[in-house]
Structures are given as structure tokens and as C-alpha cells.
C-alpha atoms as a PDB file:
ATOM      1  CA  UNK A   1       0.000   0.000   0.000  1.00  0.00           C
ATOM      2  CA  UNK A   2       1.837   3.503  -0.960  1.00  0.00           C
ATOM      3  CA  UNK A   3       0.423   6.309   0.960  1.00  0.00           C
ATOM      4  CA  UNK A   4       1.575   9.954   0.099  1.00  0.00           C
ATOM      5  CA  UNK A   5       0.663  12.748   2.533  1.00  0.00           C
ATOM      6  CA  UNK A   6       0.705  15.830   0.612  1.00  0.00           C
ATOM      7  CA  UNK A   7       2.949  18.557   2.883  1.00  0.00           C
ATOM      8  CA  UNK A   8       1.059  21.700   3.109  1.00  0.00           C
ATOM      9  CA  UNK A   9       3.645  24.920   3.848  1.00  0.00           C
ATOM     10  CA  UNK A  10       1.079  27.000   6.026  1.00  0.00           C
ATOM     11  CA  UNK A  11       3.321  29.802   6.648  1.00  0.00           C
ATOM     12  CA  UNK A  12       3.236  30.079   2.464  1.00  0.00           C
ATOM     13  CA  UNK A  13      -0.237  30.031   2.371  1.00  0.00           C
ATOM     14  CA  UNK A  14      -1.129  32.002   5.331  1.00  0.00           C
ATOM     15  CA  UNK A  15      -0.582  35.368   3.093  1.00  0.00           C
ATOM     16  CA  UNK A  16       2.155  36.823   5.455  1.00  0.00           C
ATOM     17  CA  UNK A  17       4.767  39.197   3.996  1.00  0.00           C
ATOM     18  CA  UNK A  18       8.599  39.263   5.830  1.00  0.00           C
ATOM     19  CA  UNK A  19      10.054  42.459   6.404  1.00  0.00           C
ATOM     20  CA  UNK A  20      13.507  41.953   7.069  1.00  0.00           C
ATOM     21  CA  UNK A  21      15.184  45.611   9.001  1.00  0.00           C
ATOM     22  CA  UNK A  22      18.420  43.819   8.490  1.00  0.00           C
ATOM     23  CA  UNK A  23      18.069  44.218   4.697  1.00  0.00           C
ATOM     24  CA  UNK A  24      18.454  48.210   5.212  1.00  0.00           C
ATOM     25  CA  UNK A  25      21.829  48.428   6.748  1.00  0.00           C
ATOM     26  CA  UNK A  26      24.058  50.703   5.072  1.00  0.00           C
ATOM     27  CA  UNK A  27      27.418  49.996   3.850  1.00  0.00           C
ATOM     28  CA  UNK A  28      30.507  51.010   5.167  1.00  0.00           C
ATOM     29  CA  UNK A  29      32.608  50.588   8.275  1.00  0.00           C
ATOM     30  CA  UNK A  30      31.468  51.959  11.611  1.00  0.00           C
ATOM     31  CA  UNK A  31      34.234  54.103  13.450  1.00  0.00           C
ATOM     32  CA  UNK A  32      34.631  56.317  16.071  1.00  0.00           C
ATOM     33  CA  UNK A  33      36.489  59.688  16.278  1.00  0.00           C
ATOM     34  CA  UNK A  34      37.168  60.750  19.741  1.00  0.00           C
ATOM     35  CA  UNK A  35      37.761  64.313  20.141  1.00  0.00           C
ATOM     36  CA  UNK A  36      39.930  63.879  23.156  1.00  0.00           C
ATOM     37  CA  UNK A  37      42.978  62.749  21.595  1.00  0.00           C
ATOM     38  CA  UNK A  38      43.287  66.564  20.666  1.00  0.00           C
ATOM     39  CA  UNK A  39      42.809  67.956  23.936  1.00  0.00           C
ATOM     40  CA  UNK A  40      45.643  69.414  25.643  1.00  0.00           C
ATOM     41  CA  UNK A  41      47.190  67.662  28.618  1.00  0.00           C
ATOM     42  CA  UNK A  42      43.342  65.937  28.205  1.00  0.00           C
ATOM     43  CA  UNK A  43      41.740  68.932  29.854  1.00  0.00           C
ATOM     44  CA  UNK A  44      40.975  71.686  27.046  1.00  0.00           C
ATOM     45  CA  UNK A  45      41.017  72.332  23.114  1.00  0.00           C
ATOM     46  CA  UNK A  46      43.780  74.475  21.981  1.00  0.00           C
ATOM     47  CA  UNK A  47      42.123  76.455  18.704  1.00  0.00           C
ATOM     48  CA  UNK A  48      45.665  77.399  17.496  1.00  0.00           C
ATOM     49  CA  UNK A  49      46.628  73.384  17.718  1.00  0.00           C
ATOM     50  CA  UNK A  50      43.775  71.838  16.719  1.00  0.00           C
ATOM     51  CA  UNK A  51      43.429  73.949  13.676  1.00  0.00           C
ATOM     52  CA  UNK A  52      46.877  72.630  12.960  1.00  0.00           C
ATOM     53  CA  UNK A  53      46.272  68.779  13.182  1.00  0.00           C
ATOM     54  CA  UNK A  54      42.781  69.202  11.150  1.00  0.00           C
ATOM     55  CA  UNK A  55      44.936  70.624   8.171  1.00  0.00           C
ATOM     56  CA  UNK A  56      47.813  68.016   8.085  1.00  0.00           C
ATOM     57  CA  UNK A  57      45.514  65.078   9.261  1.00  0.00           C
ATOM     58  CA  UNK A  58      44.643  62.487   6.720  1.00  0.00           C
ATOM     59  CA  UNK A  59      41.112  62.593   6.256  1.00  0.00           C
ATOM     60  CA  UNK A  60      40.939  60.475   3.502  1.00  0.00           C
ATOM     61  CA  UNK A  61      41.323  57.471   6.103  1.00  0.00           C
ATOM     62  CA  UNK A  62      37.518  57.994   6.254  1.00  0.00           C
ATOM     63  CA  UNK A  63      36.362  57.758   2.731  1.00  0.00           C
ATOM     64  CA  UNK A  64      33.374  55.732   2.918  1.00  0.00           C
ATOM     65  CA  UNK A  65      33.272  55.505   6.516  1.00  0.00           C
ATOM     66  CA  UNK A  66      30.152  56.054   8.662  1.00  0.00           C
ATOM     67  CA  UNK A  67      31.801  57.907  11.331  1.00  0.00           C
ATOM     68  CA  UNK A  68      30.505  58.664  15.448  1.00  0.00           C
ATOM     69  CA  UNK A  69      32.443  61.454  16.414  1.00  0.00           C
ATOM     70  CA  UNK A  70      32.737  61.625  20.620  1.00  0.00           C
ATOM     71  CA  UNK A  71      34.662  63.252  23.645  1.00  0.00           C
ATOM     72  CA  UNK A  72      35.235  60.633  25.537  1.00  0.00           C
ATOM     73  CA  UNK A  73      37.517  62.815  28.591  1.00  0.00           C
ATOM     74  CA  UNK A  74      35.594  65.157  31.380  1.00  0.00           C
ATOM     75  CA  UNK A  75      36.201  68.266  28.921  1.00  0.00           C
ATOM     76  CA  UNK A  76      34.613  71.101  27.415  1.00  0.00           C
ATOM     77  CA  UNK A  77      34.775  71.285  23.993  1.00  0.00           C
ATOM     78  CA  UNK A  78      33.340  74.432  21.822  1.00  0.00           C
ATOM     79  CA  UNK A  79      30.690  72.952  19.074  1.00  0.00           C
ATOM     80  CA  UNK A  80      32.678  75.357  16.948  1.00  0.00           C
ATOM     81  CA  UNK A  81      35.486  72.198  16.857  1.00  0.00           C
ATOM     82  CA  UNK A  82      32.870  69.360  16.363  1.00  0.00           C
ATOM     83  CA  UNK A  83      31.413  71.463  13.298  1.00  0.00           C
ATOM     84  CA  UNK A  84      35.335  72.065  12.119  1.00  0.00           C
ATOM     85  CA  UNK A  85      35.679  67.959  12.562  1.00  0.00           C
ATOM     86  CA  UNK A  86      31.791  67.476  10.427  1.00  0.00           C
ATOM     87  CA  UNK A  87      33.306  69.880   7.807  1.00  0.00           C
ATOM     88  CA  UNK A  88      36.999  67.696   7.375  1.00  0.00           C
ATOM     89  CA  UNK A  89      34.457  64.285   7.780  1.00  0.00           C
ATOM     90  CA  UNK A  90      32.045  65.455   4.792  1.00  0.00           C
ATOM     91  CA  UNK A  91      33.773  64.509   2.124  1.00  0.00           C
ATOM     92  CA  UNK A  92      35.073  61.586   2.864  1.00  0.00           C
ATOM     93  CA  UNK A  93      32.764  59.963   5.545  1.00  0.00           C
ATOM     94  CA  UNK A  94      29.610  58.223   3.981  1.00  0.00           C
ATOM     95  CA  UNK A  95      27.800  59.657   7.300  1.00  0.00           C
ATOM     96  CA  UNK A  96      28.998  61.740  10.342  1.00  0.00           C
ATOM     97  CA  UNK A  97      27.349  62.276  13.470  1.00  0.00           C
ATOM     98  CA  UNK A  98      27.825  63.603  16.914  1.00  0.00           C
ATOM     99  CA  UNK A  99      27.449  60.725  19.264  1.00  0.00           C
ATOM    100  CA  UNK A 100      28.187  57.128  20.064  1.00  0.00           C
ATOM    101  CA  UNK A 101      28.166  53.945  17.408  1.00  0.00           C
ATOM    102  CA  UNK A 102      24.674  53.025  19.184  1.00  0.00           C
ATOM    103  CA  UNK A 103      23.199  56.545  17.977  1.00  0.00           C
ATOM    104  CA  UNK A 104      24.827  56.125  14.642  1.00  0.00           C
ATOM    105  CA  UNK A 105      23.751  52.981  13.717  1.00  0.00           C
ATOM    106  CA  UNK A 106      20.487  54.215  14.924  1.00  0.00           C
ATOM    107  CA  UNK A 107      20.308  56.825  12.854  1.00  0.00           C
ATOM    108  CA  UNK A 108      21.621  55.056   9.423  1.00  0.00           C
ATOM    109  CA  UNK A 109      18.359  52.855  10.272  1.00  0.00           C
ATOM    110  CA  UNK A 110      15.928  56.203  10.516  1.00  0.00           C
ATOM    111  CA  UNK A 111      17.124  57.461   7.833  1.00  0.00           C
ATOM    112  CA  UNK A 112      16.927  54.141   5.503  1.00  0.00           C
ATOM    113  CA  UNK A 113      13.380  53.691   7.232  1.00  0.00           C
ATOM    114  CA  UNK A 114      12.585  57.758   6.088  1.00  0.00           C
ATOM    115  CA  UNK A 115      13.822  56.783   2.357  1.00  0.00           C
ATOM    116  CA  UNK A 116      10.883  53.367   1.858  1.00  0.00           C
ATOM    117  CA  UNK A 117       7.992  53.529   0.500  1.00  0.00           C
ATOM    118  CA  UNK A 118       5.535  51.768   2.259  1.00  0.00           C
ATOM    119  CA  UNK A 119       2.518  51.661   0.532  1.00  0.00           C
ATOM    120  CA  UNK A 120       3.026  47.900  -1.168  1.00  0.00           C
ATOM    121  CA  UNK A 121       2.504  47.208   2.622  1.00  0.00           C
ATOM    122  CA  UNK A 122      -0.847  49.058   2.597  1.00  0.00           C
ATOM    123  CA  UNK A 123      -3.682  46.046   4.225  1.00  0.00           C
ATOM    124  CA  UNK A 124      -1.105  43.715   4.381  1.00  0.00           C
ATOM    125  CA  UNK A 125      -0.093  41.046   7.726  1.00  0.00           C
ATOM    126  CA  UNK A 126       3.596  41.662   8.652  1.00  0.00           C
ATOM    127  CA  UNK A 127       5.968  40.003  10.088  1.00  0.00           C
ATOM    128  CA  UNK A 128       8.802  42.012  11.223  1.00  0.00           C
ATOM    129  CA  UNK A 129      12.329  39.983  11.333  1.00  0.00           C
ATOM    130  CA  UNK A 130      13.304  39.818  14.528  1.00  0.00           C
ATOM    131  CA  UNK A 131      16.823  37.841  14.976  1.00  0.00           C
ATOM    132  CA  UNK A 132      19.459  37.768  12.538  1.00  0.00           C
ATOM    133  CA  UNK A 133      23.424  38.044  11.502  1.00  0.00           C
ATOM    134  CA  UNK A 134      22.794  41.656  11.747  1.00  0.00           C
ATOM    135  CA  UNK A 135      22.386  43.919  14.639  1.00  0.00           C
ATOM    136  CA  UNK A 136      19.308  46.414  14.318  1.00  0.00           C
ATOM    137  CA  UNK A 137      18.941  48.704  17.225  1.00  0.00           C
ATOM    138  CA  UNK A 138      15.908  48.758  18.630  1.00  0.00           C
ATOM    139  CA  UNK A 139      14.447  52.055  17.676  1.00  0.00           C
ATOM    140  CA  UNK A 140      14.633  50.731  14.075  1.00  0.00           C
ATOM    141  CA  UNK A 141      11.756  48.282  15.297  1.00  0.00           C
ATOM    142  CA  UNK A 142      10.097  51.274  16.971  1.00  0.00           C
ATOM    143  CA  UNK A 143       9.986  53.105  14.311  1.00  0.00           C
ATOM    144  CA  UNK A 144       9.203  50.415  11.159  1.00  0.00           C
ATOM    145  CA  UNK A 145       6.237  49.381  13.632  1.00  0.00           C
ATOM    146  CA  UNK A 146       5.101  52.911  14.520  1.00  0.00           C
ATOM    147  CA  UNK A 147       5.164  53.715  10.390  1.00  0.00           C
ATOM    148  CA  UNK A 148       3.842  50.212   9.544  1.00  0.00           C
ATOM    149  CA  UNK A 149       0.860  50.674  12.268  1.00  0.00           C
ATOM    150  CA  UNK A 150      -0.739  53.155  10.709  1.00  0.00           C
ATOM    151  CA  UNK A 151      -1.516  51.419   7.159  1.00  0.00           C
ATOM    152  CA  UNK A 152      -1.074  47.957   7.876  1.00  0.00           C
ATOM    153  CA  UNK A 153      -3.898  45.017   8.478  1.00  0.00           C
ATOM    154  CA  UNK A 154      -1.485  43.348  11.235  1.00  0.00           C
ATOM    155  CA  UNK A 155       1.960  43.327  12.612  1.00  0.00           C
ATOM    156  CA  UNK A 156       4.121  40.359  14.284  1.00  0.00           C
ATOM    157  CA  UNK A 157       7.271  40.044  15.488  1.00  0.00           C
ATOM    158  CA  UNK A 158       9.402  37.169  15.145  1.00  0.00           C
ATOM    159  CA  UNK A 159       9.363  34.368  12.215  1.00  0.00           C
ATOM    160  CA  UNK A 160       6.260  33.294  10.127  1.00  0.00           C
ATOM    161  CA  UNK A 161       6.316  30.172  11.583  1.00  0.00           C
ATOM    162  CA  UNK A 162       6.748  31.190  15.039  1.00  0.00           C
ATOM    163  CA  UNK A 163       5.014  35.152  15.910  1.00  0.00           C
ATOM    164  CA  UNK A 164       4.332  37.450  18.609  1.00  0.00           C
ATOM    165  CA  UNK A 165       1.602  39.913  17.545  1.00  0.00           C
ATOM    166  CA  UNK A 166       2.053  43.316  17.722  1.00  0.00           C
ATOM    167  CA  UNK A 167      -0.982  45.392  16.465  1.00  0.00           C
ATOM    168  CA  UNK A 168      -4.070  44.220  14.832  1.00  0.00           C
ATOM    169  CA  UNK A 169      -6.149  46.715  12.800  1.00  0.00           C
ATOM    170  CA  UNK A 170     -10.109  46.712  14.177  1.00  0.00           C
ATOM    171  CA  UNK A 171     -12.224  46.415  11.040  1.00  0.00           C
END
């Protein structure tokens, strides 16, 4: 007797679209630039100095860099120097900001996230990726689910074949 038991894939038929936030990370190497190394004795900017270094400096290290510029000493340090540092980044760097590599990866995310169009998503169930190879801070999720919300029939978290739901439009 040869019995064949036809496999139905559920998750295939169940009509649920993958969105994957690890598919929008940007190229290029993630560095920081900490404004401290040009501090004298660590405790203040010297204008005279640092003017100095940002003409004989190589910023070409940085082509296609996304770059977090920081001070990471117990200094003050005039914004005049951080916009001197943006202006010797632009360039070169693929992306500069003022801040940590949490709030630069964060913001390569925001601004990938600003650049979609969403509207193929318009009535559709979700499921936003949640683990991966990748690292996608969290307020990419925030923010995909917060756009997503607003024109989408459903949202889960996770992997189609294992969900946590998120938001459920009332009909």
C-alpha cells in the first residue's frame, strides 16, 4: 500500500509578507572619532593646535566611513570644533554624526526607514524579522512598527512560523 501525505507549507499560504530591518543596513565601516585625543594635557582644546592637526591630518582614512564622532575625557569642547571635525568628515565619511556607534547605527536605520515607501505594505499582515546576523537597534523596530501601524492590516514580530503579535487593525 503507498500512501503519500501531501505537505502543506502554512506559513506560504497564510498570506504573510517578511520584512527583514536587516536588509536596510548601510554599507561602510562603523568608526569612532574621539575628540579627546586633541585635547591638551586631556583637559581643554587648543584652537591654534587643533586647527593645525585638522589641516595636516589624513582625512581620507575615512572615505566611505560612517563615522561617530565623541569626547570621551571630562572636557569642554566648543561645538565650533565638532562642526570644524563634520566639515573635514564630509567629504570623505559616507555619514557623520555627533554621538556614540549606538546613535549612529540608529540613525543610518531612521534614515533608511525615512527613504521606503511603504505603501506595497498598505492592508497587508507583517511580520517584522526579529533575529538575525545583523544587529538592528531597537528604535529601528520602533519606528518600522510605529510607520507600519498606521496602514497595515497586522503586525508580528518574530518568524512566520513562530510570531508574537504586535498590532491588529479593528475592522
Amino acid at each position: 500500500m503507498d500512501i503519500q501525505e501531501n505537505i502543506v507549507n502554512k506559513v506560504a499560504q497564510s498570506g504573510l509578507i517578511s520584512f527583514d530591518l536587516a536588509d536596510l543596513h548601510q554599507a561602510g565601516e562603523r568608526v569612532v572619532y574621539d575628540i579627546k585625543d586633541n585635547l591638551f594635557h586631556g583637559l581643554m582644546l587648543r584652537e591654534k593646535d587643533f586647527r593645525e592637526f585638522l589641516k595636516e591630518h589624513n582625512w581620507g582614512s575615512y572615505t566611505g566611513k560612517n563615522v561617530a564622532v565623541i569626547c570621551s575625557a571630562d572636557a569642554i569642547v566648543p561645538t565650533w570644533a565638532y562642526m570644524l571635525l563634520a566639515s573635514k568628515l564630509a567629504p570623505f565619511a559616507n555619514y557623520t554624526v555627533f554621538g556614540d556607534l549606538e546613535l549612529l547605527e540608529t540613525i543610518l536605520y531612521l534614515n533608511a526607514l525615512d527613504k521606503l515607501d511603504l505603501s506595497k505594505y498598505k492592508d497587508q499582515r507583517l511580520v517584522i524579522k526579529g533575529c538575525g546576523d545583523i544587529y538592528v537597534p531597537t528604535a529601528a523596530f520602533v519606528a518600522i512598527t510605529t510607520k507600519l501601524s498606521t496602514i497595515a492590516k497586522s503586525i508580528m514580530y518574530g518568524e512566520p512560523c513562530s510570531t508574537v503579535p504586535i498590532f491588529k487593525r479593528k475592522d
